[in-house]
PDBML (XML) file of the C-alpha atoms, coordinates in Angstrom:
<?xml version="1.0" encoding="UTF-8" ?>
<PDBx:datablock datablockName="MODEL"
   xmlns:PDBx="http://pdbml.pdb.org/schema/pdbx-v50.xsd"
   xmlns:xsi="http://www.w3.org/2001/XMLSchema-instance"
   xsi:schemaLocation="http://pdbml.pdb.org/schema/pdbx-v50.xsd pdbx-v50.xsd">
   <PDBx:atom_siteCategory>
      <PDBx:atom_site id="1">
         <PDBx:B_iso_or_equiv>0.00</PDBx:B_iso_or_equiv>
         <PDBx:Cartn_x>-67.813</PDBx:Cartn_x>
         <PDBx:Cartn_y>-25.365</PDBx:Cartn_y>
         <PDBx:Cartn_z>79.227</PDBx:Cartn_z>
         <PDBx:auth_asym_id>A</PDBx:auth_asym_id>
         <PDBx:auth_atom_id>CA</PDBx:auth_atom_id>
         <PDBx:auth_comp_id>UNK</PDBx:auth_comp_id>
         <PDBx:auth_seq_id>1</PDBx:auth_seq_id>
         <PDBx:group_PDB>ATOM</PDBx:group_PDB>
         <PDBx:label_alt_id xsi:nil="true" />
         <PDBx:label_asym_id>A</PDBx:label_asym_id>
         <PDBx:label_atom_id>CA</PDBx:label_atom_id>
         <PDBx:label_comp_id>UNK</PDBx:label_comp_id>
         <PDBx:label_entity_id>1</PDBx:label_entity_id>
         <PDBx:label_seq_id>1</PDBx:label_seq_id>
         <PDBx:occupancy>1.00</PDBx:occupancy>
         <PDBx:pdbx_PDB_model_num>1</PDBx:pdbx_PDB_model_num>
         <PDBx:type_symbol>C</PDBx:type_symbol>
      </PDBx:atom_site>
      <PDBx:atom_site id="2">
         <PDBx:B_iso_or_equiv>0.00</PDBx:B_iso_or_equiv>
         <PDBx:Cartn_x>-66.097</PDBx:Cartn_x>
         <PDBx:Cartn_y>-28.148</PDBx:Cartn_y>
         <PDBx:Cartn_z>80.909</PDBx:Cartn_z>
         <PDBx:auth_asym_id>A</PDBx:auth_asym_id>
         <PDBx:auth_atom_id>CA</PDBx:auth_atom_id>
         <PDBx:auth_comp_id>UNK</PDBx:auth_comp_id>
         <PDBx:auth_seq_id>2</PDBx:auth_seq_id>
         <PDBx:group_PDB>ATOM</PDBx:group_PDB>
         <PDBx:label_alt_id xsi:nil="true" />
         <PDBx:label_asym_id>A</PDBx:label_asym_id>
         <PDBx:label_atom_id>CA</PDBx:label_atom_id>
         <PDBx:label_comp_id>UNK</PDBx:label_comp_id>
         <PDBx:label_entity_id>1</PDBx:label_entity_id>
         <PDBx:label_seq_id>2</PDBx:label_seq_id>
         <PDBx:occupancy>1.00</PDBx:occupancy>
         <PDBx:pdbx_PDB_model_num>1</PDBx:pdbx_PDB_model_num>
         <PDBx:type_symbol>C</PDBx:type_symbol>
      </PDBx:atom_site>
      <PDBx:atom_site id="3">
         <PDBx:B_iso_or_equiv>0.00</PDBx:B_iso_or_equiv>
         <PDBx:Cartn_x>-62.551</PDBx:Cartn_x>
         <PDBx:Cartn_y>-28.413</PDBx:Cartn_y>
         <PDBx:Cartn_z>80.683</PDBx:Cartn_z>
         <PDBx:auth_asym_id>A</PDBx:auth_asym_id>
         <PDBx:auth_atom_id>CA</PDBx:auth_atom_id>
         <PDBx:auth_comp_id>UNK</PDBx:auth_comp_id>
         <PDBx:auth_seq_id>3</PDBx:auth_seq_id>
         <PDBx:group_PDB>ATOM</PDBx:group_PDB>
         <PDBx:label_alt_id xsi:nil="true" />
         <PDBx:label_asym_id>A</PDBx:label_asym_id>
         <PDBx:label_atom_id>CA</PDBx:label_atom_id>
         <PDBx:label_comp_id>UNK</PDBx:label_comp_id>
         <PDBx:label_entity_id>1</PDBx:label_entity_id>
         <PDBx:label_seq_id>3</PDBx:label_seq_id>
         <PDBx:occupancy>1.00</PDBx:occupancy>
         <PDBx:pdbx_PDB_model_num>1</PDBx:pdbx_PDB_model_num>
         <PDBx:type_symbol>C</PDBx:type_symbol>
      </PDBx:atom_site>
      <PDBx:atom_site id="4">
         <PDBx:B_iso_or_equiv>0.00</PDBx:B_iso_or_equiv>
         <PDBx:Cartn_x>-59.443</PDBx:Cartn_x>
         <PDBx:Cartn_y>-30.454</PDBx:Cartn_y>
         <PDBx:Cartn_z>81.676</PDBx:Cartn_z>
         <PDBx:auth_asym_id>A</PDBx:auth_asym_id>
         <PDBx:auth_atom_id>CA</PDBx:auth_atom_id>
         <PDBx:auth_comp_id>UNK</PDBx:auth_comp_id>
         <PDBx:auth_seq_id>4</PDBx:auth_seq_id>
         <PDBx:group_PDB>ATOM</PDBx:group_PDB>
         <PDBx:label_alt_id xsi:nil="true" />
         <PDBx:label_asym_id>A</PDBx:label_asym_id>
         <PDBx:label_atom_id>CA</PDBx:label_atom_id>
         <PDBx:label_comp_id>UNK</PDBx:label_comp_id>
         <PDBx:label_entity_id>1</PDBx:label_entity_id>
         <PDBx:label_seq_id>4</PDBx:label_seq_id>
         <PDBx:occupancy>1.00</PDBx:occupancy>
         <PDBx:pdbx_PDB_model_num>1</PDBx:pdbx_PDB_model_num>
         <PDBx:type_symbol>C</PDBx:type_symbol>
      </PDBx:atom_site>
      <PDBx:atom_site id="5">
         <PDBx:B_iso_or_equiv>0.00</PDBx:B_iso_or_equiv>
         <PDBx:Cartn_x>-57.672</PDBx:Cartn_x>
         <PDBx:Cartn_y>-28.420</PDBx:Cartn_y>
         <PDBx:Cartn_z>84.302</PDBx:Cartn_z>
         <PDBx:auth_asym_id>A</PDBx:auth_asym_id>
         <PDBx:auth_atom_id>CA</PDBx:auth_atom_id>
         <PDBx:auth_comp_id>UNK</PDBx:auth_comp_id>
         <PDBx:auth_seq_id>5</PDBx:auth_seq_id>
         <PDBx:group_PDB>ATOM</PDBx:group_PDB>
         <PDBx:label_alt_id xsi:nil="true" />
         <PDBx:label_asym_id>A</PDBx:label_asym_id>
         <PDBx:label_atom_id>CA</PDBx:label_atom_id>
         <PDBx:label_comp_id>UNK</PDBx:label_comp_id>
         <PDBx:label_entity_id>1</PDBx:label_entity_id>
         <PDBx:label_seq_id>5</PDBx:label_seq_id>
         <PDBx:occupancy>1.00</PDBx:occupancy>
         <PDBx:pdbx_PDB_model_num>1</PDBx:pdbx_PDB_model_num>
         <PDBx:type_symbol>C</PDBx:type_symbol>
      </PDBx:atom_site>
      <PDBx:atom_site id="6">
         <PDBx:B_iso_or_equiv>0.00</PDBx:B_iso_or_equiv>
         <PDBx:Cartn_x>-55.273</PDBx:Cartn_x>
         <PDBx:Cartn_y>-30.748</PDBx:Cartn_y>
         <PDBx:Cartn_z>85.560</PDBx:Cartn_z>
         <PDBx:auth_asym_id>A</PDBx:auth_asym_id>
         <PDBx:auth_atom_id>CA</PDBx:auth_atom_id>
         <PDBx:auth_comp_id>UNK</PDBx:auth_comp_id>
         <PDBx:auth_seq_id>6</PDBx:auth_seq_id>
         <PDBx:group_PDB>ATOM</PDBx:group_PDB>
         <PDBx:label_alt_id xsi:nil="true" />
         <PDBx:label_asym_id>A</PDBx:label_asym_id>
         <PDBx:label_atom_id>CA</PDBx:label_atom_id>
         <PDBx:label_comp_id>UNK</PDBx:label_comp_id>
         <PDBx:label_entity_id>1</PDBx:label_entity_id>
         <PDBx:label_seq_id>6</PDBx:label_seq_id>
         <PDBx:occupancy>1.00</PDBx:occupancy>
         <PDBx:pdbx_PDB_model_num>1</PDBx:pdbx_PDB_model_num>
         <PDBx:type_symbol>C</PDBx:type_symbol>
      </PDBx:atom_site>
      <PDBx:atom_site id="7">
         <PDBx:B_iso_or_equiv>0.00</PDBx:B_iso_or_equiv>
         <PDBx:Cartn_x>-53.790</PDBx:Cartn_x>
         <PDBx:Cartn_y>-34.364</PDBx:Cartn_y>
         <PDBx:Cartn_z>85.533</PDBx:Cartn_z>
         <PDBx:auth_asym_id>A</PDBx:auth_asym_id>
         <PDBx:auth_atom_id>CA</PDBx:auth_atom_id>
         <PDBx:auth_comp_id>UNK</PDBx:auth_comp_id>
         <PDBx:auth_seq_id>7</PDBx:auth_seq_id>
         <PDBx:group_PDB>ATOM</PDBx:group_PDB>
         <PDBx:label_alt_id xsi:nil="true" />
         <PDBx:label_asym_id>A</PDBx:label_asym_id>
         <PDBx:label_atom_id>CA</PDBx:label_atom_id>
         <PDBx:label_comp_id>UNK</PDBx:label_comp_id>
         <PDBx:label_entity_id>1</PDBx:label_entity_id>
         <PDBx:label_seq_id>7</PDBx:label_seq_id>
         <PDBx:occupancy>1.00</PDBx:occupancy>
         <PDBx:pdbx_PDB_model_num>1</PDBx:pdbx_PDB_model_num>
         <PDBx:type_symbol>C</PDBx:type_symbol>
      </PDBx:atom_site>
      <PDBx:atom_site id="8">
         <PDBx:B_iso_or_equiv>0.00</PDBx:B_iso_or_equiv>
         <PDBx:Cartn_x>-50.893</PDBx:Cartn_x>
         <PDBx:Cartn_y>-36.401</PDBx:Cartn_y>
         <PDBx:Cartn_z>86.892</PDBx:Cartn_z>
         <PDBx:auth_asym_id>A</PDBx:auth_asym_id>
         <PDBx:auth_atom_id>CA</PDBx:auth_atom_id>
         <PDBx:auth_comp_id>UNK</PDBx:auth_comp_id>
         <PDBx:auth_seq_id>8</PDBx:auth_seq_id>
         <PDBx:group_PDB>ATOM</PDBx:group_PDB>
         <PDBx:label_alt_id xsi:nil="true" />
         <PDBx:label_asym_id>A</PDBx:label_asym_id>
         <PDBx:label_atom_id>CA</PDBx:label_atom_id>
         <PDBx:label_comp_id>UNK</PDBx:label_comp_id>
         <PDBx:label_entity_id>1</PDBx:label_entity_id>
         <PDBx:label_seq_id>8</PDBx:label_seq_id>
         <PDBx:occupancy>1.00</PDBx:occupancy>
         <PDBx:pdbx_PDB_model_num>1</PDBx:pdbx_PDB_model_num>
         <PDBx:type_symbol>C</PDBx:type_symbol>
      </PDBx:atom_site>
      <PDBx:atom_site id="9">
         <PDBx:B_iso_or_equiv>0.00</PDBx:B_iso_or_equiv>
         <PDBx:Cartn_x>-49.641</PDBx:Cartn_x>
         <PDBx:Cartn_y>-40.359</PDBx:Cartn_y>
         <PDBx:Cartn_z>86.726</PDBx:Cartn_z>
         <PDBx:auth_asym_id>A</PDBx:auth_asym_id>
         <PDBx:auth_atom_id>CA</PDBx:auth_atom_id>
         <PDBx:auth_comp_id>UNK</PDBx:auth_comp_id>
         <PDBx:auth_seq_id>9</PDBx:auth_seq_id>
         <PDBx:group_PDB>ATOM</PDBx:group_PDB>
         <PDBx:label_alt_id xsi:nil="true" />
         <PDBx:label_asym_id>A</PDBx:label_asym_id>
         <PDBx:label_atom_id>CA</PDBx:label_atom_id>
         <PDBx:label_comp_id>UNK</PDBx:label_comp_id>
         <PDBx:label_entity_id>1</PDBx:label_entity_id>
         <PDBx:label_seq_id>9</PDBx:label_seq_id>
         <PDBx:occupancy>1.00</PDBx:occupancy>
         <PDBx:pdbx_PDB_model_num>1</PDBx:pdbx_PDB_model_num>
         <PDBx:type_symbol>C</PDBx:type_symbol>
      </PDBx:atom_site>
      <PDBx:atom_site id="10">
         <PDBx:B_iso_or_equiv>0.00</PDBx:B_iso_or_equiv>
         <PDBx:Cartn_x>-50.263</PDBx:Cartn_x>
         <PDBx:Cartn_y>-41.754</PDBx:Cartn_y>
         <PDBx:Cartn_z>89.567</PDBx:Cartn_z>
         <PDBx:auth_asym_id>A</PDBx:auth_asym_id>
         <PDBx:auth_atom_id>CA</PDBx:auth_atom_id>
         <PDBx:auth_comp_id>UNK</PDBx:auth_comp_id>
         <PDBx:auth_seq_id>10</PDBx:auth_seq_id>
         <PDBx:group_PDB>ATOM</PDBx:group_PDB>
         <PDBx:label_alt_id xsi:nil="true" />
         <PDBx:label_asym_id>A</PDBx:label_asym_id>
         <PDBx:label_atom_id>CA</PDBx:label_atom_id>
         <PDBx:label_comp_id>UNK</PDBx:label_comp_id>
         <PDBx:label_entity_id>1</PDBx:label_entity_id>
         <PDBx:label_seq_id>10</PDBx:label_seq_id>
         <PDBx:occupancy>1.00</PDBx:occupancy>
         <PDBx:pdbx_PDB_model_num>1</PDBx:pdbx_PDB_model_num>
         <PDBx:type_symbol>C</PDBx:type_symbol>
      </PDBx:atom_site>
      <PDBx:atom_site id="11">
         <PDBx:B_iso_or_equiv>0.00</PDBx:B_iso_or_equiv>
         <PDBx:Cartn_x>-50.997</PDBx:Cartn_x>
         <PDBx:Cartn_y>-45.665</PDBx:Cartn_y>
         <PDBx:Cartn_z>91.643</PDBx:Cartn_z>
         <PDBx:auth_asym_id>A</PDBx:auth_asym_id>
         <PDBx:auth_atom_id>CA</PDBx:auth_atom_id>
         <PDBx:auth_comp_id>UNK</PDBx:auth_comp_id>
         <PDBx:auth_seq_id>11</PDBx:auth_seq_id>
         <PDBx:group_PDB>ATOM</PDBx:group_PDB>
         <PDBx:label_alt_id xsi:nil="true" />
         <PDBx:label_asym_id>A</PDBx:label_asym_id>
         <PDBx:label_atom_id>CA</PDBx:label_atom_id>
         <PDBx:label_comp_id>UNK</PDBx:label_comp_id>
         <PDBx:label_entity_id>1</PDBx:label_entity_id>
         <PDBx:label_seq_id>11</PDBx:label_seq_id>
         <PDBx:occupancy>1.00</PDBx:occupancy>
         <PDBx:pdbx_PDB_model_num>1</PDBx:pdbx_PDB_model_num>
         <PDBx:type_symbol>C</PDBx:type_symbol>
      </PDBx:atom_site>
      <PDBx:atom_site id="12">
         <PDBx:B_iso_or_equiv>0.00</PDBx:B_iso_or_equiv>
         <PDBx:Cartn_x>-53.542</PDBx:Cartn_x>
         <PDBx:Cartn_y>-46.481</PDBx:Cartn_y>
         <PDBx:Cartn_z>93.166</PDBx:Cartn_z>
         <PDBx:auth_asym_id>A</PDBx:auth_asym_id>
         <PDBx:auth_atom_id>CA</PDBx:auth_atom_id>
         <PDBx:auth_comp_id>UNK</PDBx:auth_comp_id>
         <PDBx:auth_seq_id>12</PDBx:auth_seq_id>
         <PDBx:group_PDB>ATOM</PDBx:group_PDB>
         <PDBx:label_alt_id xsi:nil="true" />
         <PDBx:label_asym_id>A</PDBx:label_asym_id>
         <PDBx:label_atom_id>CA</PDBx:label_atom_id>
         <PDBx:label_comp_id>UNK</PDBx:label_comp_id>
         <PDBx:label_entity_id>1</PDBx:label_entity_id>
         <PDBx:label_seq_id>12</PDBx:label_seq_id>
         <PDBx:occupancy>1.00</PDBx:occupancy>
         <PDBx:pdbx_PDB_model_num>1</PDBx:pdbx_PDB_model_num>
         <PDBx:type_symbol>C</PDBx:type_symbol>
      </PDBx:atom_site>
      <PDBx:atom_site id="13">
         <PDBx:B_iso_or_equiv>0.00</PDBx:B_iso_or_equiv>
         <PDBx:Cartn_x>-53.639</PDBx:Cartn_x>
         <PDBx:Cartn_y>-49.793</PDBx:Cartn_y>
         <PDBx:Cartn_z>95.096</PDBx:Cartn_z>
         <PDBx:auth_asym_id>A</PDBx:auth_asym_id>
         <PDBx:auth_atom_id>CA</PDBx:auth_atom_id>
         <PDBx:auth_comp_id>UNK</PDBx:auth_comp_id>
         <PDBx:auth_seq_id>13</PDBx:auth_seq_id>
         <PDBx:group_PDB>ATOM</PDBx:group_PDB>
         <PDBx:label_alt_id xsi:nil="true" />
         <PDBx:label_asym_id>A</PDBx:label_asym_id>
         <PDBx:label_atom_id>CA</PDBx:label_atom_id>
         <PDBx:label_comp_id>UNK</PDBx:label_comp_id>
         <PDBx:label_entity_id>1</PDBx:label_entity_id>
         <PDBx:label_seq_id>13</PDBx:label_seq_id>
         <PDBx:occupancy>1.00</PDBx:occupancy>
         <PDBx:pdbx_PDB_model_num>1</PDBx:pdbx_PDB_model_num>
         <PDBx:type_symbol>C</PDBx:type_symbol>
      </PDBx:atom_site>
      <PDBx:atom_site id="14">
         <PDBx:B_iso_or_equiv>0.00</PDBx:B_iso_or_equiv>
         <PDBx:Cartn_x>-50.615</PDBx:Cartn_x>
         <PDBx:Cartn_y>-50.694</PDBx:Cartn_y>
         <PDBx:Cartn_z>92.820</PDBx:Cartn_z>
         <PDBx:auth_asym_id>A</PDBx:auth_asym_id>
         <PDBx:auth_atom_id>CA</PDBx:auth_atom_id>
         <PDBx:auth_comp_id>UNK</PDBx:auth_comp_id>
         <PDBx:auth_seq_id>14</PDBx:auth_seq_id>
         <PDBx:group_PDB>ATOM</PDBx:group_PDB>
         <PDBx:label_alt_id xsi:nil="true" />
         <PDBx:label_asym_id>A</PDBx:label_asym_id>
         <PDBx:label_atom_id>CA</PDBx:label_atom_id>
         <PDBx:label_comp_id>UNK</PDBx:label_comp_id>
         <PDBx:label_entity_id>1</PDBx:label_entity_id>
         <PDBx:label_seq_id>14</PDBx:label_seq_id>
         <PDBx:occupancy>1.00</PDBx:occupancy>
         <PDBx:pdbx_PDB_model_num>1</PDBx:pdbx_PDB_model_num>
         <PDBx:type_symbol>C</PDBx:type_symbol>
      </PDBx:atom_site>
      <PDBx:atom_site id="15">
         <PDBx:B_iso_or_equiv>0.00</PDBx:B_iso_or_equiv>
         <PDBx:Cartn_x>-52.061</PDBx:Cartn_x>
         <PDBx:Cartn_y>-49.848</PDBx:Cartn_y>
         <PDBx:Cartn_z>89.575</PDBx:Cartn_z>
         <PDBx:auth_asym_id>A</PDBx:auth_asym_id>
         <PDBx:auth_atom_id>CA</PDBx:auth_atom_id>
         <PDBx:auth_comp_id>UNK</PDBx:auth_comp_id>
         <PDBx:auth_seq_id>15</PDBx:auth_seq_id>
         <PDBx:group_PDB>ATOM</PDBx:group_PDB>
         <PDBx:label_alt_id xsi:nil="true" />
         <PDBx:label_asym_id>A</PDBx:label_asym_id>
         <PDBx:label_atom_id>CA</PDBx:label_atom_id>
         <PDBx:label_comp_id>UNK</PDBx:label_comp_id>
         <PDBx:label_entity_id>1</PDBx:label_entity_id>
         <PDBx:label_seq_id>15</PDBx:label_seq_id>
         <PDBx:occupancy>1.00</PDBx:occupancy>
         <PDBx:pdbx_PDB_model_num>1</PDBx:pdbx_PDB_model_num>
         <PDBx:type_symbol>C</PDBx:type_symbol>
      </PDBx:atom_site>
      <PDBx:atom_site id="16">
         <PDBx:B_iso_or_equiv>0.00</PDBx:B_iso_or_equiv>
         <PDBx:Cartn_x>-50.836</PDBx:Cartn_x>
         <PDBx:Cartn_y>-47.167</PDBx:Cartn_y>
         <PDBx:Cartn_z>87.149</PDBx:Cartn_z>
         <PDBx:auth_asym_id>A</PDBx:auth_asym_id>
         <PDBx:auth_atom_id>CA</PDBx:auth_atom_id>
         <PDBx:auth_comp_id>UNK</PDBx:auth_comp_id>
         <PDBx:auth_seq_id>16</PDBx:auth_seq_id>
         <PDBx:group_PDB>ATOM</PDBx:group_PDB>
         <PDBx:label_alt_id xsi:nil="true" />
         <PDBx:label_asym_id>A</PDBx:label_asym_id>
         <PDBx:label_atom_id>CA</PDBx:label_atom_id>
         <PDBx:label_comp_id>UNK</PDBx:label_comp_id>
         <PDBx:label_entity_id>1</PDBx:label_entity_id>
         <PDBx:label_seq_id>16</PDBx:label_seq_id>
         <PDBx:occupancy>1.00</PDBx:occupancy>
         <PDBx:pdbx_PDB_model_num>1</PDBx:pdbx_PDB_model_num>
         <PDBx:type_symbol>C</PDBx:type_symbol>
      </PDBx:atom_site>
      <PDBx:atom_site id="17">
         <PDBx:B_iso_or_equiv>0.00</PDBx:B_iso_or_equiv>
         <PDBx:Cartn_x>-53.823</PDBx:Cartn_x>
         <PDBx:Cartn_y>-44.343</PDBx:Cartn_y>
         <PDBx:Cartn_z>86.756</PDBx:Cartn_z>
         <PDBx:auth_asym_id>A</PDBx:auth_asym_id>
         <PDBx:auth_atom_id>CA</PDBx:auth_atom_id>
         <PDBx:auth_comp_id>UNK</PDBx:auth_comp_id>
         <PDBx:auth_seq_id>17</PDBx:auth_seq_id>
         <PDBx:group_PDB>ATOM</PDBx:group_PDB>
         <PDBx:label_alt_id xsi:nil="true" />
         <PDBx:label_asym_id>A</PDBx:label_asym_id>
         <PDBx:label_atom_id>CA</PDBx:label_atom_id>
         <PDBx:label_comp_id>UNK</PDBx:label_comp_id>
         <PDBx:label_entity_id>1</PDBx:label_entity_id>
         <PDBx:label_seq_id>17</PDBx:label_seq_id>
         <PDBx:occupancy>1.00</PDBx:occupancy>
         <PDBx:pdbx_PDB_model_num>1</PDBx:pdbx_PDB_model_num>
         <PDBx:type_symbol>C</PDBx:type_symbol>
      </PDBx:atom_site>
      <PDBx:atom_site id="18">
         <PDBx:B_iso_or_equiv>0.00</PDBx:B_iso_or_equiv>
         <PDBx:Cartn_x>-54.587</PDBx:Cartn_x>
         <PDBx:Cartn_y>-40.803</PDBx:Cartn_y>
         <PDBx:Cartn_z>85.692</PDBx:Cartn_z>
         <PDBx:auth_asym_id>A</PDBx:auth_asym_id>
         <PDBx:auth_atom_id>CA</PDBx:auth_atom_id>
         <PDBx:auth_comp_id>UNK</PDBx:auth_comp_id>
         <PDBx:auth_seq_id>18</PDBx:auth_seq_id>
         <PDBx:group_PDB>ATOM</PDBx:group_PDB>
         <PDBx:label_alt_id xsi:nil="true" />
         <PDBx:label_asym_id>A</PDBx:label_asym_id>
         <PDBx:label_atom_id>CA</PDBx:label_atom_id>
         <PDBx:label_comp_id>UNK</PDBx:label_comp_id>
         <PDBx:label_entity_id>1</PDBx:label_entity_id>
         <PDBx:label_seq_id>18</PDBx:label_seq_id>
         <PDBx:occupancy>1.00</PDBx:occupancy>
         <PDBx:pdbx_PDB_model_num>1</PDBx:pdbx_PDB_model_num>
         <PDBx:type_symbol>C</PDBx:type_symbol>
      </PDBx:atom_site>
      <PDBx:atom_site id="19">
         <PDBx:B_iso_or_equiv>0.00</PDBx:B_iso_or_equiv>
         <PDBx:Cartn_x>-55.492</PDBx:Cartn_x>
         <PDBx:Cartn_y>-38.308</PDBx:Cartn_y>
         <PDBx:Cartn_z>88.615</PDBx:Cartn_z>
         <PDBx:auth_asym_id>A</PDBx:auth_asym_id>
         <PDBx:auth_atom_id>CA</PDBx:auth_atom_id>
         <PDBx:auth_comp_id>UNK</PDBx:auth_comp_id>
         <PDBx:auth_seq_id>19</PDBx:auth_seq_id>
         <PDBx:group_PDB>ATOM</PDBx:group_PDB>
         <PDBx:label_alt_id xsi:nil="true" />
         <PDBx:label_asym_id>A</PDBx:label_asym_id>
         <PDBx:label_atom_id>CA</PDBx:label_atom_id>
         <PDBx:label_comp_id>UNK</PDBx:label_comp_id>
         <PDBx:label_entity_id>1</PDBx:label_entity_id>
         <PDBx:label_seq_id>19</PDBx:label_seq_id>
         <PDBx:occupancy>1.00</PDBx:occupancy>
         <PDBx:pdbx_PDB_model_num>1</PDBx:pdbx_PDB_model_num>
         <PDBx:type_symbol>C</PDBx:type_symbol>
      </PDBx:atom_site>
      <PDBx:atom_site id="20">
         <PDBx:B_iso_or_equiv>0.00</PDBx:B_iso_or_equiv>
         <PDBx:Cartn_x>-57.182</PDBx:Cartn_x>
         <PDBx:Cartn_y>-35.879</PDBx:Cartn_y>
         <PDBx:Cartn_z>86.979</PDBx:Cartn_z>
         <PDBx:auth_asym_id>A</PDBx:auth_asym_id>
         <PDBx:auth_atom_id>CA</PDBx:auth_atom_id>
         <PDBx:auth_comp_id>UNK</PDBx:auth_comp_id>
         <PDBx:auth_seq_id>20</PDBx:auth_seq_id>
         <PDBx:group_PDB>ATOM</PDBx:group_PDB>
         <PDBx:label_alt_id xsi:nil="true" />
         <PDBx:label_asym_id>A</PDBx:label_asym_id>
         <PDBx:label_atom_id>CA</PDBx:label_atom_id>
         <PDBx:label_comp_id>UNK</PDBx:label_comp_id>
         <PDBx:label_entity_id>1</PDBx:label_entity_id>
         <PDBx:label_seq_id>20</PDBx:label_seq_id>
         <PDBx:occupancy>1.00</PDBx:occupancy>
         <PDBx:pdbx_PDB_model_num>1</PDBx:pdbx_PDB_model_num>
         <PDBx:type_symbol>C</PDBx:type_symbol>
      </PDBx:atom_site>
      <PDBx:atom_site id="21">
         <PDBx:B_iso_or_equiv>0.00</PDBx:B_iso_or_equiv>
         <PDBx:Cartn_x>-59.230</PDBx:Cartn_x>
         <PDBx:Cartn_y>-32.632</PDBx:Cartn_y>
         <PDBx:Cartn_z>87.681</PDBx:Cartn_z>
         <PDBx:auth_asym_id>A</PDBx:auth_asym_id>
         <PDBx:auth_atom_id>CA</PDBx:auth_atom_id>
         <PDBx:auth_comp_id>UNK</PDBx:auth_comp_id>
         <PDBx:auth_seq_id>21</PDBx:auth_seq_id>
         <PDBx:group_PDB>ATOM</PDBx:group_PDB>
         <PDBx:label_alt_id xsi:nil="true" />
         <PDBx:label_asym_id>A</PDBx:label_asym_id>
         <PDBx:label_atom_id>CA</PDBx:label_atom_id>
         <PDBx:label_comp_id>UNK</PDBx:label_comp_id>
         <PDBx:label_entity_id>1</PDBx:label_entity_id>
         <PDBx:label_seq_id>21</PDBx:label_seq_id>
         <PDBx:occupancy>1.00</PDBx:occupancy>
         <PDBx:pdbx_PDB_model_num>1</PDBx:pdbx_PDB_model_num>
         <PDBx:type_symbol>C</PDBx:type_symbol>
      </PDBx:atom_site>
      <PDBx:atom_site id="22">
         <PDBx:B_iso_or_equiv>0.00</PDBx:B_iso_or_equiv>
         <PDBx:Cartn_x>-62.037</PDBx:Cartn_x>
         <PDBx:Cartn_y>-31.070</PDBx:Cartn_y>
         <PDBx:Cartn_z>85.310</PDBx:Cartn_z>
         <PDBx:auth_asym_id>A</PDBx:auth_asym_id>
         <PDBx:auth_atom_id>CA</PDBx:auth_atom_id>
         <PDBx:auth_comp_id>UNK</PDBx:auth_comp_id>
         <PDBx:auth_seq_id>22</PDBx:auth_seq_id>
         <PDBx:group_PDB>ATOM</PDBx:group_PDB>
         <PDBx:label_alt_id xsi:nil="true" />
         <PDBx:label_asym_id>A</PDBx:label_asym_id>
         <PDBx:label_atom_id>CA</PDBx:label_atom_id>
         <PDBx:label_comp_id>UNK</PDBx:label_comp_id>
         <PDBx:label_entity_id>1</PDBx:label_entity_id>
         <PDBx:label_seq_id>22</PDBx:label_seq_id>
         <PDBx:occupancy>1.00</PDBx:occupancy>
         <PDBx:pdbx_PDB_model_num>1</PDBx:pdbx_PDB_model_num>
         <PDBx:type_symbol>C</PDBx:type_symbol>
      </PDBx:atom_site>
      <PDBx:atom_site id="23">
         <PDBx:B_iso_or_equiv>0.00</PDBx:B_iso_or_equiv>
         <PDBx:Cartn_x>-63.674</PDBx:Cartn_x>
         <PDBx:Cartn_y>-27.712</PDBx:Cartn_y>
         <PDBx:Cartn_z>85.828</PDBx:Cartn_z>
         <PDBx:auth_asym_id>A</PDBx:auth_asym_id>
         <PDBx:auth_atom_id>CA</PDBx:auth_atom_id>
         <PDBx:auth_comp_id>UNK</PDBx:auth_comp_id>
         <PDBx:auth_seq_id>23</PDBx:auth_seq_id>
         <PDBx:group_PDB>ATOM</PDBx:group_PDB>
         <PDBx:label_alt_id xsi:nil="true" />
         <PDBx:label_asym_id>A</PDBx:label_asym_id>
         <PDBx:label_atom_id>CA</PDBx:label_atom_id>
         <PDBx:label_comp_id>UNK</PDBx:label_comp_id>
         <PDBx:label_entity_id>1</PDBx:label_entity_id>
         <PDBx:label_seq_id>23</PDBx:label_seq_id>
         <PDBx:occupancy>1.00</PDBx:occupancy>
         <PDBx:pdbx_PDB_model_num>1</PDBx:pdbx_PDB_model_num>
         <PDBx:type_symbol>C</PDBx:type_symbol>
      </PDBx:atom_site>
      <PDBx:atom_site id="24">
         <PDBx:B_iso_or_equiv>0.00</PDBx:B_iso_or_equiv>
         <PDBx:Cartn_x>-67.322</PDBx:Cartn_x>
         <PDBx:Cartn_y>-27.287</PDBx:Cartn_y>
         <PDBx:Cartn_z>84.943</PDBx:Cartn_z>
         <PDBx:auth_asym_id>A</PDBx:auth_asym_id>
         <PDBx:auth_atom_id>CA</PDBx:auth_atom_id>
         <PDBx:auth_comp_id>UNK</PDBx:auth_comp_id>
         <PDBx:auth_seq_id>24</PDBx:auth_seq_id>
         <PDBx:group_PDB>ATOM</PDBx:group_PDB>
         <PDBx:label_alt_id xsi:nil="true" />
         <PDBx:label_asym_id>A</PDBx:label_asym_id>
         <PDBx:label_atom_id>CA</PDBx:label_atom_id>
         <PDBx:label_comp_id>UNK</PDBx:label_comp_id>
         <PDBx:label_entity_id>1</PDBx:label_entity_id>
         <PDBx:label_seq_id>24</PDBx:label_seq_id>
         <PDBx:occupancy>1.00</PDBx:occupancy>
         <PDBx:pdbx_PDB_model_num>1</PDBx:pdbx_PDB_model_num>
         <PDBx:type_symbol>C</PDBx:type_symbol>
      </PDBx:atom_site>
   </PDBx:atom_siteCategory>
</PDBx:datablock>
């Protein structure tokens, strides 16, 4: 399975993003 385990709003280099984690 892979799955989302996490994720956050977040900038990066002032642009709005998704930090996100997945587990395999």
């Amino acid at each position: 399975d892979i799955e989302l385990v996490a994720s956050k709003s977040d900038k990066a280099e002032g642009q709005e993003v998704m930090n996100f984690k997945i587990g395999c």
